[in-house]
PDB file of N, CA and C in Angstrom:
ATOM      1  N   UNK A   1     -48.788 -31.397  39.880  1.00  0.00           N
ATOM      2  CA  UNK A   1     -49.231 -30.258  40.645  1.00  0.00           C
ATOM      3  C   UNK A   1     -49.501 -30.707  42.073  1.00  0.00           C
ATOM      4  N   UNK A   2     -49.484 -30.240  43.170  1.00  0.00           N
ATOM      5  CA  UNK A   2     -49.158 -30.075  44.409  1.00  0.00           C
ATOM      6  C   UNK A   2     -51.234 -30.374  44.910  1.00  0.00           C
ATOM      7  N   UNK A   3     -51.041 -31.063  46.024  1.00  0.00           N
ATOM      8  CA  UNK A   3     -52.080 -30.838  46.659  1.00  0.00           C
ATOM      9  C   UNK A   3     -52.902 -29.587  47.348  1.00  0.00           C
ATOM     10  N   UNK A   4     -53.656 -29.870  47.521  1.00  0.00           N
ATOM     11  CA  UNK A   4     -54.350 -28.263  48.111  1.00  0.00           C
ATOM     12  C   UNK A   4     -55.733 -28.951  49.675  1.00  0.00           C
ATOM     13  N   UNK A   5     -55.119 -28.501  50.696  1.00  0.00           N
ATOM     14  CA  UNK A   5     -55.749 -29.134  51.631  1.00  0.00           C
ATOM     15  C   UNK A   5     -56.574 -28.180  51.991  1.00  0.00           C
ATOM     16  N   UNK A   6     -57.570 -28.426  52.880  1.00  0.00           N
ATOM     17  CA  UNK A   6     -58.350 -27.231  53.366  1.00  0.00           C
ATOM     18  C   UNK A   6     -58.306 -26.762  54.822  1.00  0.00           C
ATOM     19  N   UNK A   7     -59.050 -25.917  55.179  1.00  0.00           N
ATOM     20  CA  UNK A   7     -58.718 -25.001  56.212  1.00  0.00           C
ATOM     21  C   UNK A   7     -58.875 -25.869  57.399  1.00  0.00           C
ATOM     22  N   UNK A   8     -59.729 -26.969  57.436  1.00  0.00           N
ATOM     23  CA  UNK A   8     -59.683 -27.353  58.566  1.00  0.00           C
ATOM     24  C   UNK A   8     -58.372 -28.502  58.575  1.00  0.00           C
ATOM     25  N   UNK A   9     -58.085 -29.103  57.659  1.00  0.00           N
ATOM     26  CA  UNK A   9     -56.805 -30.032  57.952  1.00  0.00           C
ATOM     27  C   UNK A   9     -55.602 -29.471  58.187  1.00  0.00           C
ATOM     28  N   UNK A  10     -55.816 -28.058  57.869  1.00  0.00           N
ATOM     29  CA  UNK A  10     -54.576 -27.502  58.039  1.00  0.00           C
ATOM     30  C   UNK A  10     -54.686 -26.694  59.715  1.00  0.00           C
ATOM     31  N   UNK A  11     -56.060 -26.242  59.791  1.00  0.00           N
ATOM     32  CA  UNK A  11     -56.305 -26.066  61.541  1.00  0.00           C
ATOM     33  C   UNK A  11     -55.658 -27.110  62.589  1.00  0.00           C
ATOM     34  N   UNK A  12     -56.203 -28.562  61.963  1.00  0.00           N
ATOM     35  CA  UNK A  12     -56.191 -29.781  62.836  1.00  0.00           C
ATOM     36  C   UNK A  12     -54.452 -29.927  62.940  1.00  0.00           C
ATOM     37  N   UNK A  13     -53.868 -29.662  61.631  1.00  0.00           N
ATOM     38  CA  UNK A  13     -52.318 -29.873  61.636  1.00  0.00           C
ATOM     39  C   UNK A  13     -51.657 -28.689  63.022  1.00  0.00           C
ATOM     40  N   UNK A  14     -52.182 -27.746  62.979  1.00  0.00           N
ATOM     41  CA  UNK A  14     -51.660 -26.907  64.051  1.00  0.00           C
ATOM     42  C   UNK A  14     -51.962 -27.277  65.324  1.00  0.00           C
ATOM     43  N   UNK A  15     -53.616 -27.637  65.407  1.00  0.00           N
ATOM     44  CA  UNK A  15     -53.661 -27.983  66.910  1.00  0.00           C
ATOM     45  C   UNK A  15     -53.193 -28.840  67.239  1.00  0.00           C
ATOM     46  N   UNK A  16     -52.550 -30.264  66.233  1.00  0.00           N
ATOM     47  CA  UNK A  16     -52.113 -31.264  66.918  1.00  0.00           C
ATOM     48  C   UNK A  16     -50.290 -30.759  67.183  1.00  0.00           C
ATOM     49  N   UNK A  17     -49.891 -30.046  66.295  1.00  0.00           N
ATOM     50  CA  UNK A  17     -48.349 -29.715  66.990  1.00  0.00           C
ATOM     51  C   UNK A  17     -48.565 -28.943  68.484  1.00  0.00           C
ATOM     52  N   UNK A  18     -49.526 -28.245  68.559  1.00  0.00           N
ATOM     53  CA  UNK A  18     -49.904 -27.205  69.752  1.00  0.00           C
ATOM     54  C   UNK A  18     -49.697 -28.605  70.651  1.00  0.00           C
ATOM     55  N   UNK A  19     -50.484 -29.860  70.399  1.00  0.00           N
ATOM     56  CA  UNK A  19     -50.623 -30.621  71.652  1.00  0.00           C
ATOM     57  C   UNK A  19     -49.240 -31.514  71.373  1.00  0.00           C
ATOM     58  N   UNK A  20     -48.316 -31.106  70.985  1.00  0.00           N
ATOM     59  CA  UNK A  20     -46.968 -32.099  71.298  1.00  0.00           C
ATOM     60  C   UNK A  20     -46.950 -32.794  70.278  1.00  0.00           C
ATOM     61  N   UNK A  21     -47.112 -32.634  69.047  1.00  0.00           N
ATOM     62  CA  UNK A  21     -47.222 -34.048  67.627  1.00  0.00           C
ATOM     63  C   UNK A  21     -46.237 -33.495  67.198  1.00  0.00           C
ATOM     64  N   UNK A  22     -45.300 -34.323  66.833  1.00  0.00           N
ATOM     65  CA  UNK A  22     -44.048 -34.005  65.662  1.00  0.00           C
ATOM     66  C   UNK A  22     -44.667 -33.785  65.139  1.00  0.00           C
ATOM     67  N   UNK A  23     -43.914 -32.975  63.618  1.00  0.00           N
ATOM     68  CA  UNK A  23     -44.462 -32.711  61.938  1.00  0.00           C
ATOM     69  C   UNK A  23     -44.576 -33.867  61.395  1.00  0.00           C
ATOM     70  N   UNK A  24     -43.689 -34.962  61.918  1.00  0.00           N
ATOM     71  CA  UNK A  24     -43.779 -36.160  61.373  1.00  0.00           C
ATOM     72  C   UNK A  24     -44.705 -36.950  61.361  1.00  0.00           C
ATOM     73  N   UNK A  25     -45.363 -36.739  63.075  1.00  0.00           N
ATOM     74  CA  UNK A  25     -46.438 -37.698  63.518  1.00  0.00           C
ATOM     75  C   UNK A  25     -47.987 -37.192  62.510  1.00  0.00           C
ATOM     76  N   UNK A  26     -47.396 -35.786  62.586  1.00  0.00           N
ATOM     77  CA  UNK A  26     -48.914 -35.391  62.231  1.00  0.00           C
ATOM     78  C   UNK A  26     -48.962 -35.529  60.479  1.00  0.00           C
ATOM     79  N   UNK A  27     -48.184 -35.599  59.566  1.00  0.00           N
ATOM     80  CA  UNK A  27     -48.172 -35.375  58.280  1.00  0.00           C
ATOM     81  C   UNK A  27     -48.614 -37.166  58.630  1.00  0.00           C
ATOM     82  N   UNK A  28     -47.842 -38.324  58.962  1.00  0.00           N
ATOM     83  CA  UNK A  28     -48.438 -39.871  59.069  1.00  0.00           C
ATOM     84  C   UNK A  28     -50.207 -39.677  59.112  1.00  0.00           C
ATOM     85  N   UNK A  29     -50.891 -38.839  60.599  1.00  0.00           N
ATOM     86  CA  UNK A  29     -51.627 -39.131  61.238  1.00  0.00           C
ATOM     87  C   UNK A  29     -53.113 -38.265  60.130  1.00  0.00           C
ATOM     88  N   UNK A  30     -52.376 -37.163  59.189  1.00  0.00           N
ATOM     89  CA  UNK A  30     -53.460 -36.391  58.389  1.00  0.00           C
ATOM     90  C   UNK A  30     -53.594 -36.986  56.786  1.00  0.00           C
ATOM     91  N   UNK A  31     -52.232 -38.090  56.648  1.00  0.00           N
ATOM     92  CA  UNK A  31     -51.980 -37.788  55.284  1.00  0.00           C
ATOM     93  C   UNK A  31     -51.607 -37.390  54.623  1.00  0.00           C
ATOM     94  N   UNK A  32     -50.615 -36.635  54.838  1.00  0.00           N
ATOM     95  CA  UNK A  32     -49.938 -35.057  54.113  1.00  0.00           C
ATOM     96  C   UNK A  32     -48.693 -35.759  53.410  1.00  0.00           C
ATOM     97  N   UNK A  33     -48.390 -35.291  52.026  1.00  0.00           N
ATOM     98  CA  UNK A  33     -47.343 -35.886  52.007  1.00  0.00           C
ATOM     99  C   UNK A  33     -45.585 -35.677  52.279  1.00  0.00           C
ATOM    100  N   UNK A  34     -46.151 -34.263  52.643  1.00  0.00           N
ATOM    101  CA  UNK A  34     -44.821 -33.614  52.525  1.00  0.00           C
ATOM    102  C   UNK A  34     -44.693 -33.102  54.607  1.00  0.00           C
ATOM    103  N   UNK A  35     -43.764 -33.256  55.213  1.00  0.00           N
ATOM    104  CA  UNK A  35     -43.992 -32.864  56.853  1.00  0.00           C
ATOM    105  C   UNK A  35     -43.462 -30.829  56.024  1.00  0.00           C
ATOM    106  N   UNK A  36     -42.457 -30.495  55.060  1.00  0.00           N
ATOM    107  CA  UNK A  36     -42.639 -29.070  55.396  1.00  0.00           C
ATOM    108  C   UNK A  36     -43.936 -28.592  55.253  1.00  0.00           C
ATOM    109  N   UNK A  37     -44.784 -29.150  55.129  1.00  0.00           N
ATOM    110  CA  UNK A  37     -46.192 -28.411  54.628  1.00  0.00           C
ATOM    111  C   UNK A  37     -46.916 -27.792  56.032  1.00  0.00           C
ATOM    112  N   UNK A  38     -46.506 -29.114  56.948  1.00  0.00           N
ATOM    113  CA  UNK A  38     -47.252 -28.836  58.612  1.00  0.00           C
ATOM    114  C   UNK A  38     -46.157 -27.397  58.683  1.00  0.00           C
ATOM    115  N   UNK A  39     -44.777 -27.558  58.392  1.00  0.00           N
ATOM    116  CA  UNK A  39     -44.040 -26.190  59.232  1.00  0.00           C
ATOM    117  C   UNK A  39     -44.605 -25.181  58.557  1.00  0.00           C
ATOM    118  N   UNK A  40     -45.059 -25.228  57.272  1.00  0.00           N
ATOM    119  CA  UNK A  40     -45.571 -23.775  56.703  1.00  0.00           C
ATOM    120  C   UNK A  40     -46.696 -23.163  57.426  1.00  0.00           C
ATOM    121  N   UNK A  41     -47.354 -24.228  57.817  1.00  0.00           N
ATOM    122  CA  UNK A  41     -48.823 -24.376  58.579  1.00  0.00           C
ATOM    123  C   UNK A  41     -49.101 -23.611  59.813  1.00  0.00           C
ATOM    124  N   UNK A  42     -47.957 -24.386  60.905  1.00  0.00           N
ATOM    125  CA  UNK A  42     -47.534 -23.920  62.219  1.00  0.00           C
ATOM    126  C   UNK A  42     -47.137 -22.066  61.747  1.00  0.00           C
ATOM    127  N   UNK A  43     -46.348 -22.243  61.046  1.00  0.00           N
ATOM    128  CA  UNK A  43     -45.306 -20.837  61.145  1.00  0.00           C
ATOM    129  C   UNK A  43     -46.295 -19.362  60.691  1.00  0.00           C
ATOM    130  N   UNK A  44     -47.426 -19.972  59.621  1.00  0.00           N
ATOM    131  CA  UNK A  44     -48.149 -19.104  58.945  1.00  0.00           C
ATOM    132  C   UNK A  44     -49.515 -19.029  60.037  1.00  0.00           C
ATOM    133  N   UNK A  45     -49.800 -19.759  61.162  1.00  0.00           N
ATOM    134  CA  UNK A  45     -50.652 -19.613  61.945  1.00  0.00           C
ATOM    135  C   UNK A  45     -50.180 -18.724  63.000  1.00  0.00           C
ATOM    136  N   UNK A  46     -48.989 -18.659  63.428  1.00  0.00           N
ATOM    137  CA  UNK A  46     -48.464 -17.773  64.220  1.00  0.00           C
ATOM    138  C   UNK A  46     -48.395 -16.644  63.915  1.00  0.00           C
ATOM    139  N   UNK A  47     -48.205 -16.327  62.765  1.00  0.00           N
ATOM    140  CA  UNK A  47     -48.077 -14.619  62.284  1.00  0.00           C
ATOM    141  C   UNK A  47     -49.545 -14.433  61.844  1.00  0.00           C
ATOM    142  N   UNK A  48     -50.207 -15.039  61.122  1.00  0.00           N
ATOM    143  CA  UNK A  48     -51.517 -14.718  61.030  1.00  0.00           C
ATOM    144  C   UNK A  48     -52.968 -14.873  61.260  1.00  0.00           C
ATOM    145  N   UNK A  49     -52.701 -16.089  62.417  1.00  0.00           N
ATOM    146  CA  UNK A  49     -53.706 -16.891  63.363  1.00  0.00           C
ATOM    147  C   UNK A  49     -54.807 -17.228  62.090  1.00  0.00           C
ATOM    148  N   UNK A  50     -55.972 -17.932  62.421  1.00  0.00           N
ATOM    149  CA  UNK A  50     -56.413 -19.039  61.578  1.00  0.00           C
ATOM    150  C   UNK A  50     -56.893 -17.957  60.012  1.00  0.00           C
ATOM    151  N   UNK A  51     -56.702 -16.608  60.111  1.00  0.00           N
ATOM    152  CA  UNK A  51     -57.022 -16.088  58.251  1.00  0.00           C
ATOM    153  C   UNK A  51     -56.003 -16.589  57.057  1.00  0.00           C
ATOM    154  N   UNK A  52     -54.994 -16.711  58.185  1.00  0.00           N
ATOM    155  CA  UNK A  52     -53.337 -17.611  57.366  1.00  0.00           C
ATOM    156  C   UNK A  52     -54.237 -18.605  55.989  1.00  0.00           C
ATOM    157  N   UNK A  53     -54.862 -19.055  56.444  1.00  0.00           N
ATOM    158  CA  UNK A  53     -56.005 -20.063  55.771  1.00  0.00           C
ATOM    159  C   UNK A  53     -57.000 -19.869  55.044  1.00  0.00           C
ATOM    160  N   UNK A  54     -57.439 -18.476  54.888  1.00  0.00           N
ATOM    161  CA  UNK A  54     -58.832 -18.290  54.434  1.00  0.00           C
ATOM    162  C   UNK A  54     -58.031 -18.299  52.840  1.00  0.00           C
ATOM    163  N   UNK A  55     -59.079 -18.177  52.132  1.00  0.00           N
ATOM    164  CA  UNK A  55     -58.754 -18.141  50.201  1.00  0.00           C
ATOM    165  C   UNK A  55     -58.641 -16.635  50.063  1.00  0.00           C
ATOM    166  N   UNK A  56     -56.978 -16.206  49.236  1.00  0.00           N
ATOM    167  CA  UNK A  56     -57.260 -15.108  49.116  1.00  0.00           C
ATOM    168  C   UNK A  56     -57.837 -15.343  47.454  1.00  0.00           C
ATOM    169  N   UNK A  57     -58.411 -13.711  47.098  1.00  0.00           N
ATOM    170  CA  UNK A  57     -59.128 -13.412  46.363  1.00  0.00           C
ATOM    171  C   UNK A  57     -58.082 -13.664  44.999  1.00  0.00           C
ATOM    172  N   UNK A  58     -58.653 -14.043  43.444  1.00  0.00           N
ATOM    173  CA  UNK A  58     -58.116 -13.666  42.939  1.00  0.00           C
ATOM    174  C   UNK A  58     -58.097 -13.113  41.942  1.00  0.00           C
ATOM    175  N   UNK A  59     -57.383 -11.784  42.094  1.00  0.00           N
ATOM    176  CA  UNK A  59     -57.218 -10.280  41.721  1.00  0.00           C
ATOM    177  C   UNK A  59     -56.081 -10.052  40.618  1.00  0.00           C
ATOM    178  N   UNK A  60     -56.455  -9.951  39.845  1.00  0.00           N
ATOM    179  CA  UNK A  60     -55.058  -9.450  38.916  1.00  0.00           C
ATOM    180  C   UNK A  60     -54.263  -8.904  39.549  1.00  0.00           C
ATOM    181  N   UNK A  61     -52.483  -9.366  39.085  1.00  0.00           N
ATOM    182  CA  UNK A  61     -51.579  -8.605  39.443  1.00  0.00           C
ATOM    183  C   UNK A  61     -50.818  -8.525  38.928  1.00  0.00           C
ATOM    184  N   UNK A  62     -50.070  -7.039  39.058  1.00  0.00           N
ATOM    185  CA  UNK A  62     -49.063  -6.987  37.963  1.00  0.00           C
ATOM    186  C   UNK A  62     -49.699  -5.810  37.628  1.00  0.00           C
ATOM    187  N   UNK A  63     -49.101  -5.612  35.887  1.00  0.00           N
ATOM    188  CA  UNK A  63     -49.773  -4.676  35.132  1.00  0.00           C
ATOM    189  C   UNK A  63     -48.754  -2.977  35.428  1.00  0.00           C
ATOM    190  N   UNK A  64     -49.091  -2.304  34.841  1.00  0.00           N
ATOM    191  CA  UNK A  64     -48.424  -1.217  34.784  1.00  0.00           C
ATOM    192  C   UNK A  64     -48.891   0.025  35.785  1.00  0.00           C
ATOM    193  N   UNK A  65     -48.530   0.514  36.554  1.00  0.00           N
ATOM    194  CA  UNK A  65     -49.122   1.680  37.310  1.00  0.00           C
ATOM    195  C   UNK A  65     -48.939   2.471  36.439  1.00  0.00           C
ATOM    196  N   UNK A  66     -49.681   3.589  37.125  1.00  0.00           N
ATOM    197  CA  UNK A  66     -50.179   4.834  36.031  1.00  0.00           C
ATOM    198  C   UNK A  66     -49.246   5.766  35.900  1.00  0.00           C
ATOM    199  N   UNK A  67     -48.991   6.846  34.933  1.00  0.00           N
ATOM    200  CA  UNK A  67     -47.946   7.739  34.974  1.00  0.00           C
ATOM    201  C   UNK A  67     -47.973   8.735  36.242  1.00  0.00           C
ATOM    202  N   UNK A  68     -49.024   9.135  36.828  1.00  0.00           N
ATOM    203  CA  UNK A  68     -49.235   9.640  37.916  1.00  0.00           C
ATOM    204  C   UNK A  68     -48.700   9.169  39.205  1.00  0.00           C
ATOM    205  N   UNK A  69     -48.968   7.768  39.358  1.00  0.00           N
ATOM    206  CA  UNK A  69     -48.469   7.103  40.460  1.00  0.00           C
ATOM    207  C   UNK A  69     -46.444   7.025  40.264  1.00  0.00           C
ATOM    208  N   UNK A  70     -46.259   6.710  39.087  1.00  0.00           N
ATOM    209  CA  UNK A  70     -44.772   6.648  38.869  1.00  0.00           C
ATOM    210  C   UNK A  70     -43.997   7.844  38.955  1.00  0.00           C
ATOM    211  N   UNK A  71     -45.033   8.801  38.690  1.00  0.00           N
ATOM    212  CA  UNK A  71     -44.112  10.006  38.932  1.00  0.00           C
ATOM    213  C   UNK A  71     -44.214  10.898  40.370  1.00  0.00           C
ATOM    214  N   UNK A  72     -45.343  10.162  41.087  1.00  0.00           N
ATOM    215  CA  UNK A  72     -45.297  10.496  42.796  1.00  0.00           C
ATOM    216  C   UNK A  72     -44.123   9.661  43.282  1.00  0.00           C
ATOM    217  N   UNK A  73     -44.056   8.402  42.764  1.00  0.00           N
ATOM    218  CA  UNK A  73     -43.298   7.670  43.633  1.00  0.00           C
ATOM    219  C   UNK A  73     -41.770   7.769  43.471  1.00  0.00           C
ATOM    220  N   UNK A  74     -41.270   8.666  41.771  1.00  0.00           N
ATOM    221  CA  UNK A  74     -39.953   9.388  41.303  1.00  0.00           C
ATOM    222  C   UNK A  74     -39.546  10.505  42.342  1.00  0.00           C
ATOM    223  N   UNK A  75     -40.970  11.405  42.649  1.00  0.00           N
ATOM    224  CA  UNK A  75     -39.948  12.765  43.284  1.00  0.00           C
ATOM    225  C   UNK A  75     -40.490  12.491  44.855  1.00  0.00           C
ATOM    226  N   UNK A  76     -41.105  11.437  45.125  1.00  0.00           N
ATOM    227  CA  UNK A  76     -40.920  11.078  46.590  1.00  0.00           C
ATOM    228  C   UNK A  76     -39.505  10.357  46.725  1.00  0.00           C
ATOM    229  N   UNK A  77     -38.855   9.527  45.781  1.00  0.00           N
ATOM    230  CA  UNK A  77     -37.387   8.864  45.919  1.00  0.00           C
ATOM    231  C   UNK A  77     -36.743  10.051  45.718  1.00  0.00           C
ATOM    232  N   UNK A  78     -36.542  11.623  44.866  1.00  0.00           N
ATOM    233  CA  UNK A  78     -35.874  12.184  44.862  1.00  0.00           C
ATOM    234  C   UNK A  78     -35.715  13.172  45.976  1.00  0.00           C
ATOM    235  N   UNK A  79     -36.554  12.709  46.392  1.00  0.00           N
ATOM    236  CA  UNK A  79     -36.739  13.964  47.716  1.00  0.00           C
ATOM    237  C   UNK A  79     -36.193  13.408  49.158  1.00  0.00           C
ATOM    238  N   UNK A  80     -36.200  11.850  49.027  1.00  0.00           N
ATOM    239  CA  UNK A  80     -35.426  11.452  50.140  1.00  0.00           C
ATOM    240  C   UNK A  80     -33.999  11.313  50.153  1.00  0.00           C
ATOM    241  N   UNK A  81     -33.695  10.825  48.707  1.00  0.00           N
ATOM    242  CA  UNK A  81     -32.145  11.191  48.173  1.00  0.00           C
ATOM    243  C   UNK A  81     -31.554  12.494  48.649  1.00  0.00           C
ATOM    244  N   UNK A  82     -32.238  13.369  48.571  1.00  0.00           N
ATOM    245  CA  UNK A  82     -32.005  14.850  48.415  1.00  0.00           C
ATOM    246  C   UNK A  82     -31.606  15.327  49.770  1.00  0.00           C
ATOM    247  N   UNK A  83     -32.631  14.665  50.549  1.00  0.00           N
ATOM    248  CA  UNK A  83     -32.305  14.825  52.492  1.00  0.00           C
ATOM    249  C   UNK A  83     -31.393  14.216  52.608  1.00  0.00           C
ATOM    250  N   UNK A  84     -31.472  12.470  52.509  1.00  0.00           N
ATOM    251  CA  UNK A  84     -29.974  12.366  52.734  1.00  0.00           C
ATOM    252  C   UNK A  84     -29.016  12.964  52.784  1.00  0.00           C
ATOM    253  N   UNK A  85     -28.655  13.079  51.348  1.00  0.00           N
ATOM    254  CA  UNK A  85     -27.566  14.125  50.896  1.00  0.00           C
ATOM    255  C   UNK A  85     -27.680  15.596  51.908  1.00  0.00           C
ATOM    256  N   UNK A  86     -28.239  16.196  51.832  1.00  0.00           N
ATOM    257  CA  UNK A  86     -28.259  16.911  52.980  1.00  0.00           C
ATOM    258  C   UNK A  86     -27.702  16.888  54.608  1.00  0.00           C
ATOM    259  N   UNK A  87     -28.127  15.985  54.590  1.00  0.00           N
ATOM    260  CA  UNK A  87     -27.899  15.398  56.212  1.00  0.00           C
ATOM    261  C   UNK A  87     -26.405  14.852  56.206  1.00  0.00           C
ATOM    262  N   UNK A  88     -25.959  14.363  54.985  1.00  0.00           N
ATOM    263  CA  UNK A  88     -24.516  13.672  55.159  1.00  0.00           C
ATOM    264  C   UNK A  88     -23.575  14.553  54.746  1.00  0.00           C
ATOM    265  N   UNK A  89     -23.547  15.635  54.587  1.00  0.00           N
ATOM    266  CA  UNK A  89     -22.487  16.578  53.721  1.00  0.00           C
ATOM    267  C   UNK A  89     -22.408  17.455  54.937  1.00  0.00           C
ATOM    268  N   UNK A  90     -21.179  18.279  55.586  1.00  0.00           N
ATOM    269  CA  UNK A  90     -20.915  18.598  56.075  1.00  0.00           C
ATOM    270  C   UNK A  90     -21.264  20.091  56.007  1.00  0.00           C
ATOM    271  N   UNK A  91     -22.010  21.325  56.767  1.00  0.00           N
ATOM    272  CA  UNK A  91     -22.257  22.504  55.907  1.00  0.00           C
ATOM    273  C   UNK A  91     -20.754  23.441  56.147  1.00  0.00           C
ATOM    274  N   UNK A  92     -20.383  22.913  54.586  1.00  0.00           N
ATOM    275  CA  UNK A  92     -19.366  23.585  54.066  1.00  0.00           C
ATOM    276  C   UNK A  92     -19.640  25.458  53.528  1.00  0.00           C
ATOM    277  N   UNK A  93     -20.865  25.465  53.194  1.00  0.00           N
ATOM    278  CA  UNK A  93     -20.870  26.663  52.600  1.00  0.00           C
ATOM    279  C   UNK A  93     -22.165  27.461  52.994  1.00  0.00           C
ATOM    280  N   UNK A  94     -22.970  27.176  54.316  1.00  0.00           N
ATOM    281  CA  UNK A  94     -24.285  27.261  54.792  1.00  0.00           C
ATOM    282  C   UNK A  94     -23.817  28.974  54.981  1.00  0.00           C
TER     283      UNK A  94
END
């Protein structure tokens, strides 16, 4: 099973690419064993600045939605089908 680093080694991994560190230098300089781990690091700090890091919760997932929800989300797909179709057919018989 895979290591699990924490928020600040994985902070420190970003600020040191911020200051010019290869992935290489910095996976040597933290310990890491793997350098894609710094690119996940870098790439997931950019889209989600330092929460990229926080622990998400954990929440069951999965499981079955309700017949209610499946059948909003049936005649909301049939209803966009339906425009389509509308919109692409030529009015032949309007």
């Amino acid at each position: 099973m895979g290591k699990h680093y924490s928020k600040e080694v994985k902070l420190k991994a970003v600020r040191l690419f911020g200051d010019g560190k290869s992935h290489g230098e910095i996976t040597k300089a933290l310990g890491i064993r793997d350098e894609q781990r710094t690119k996940k690091w870098v790439r997931a700090y950019r889209e989600s600045g330092a929460d990229a890091f926080e622990k998400k919760s954990k929440k069951k997932k999965g499981g079955r939605q309700s017949k209610k929800t499946n059948s909003q989300a049936y005649v909301a797909r049939l209803e966009m089908e339906n425009a389509l179709l509308k919109n692409s057919i030529p009015n032949c018989a309007s």
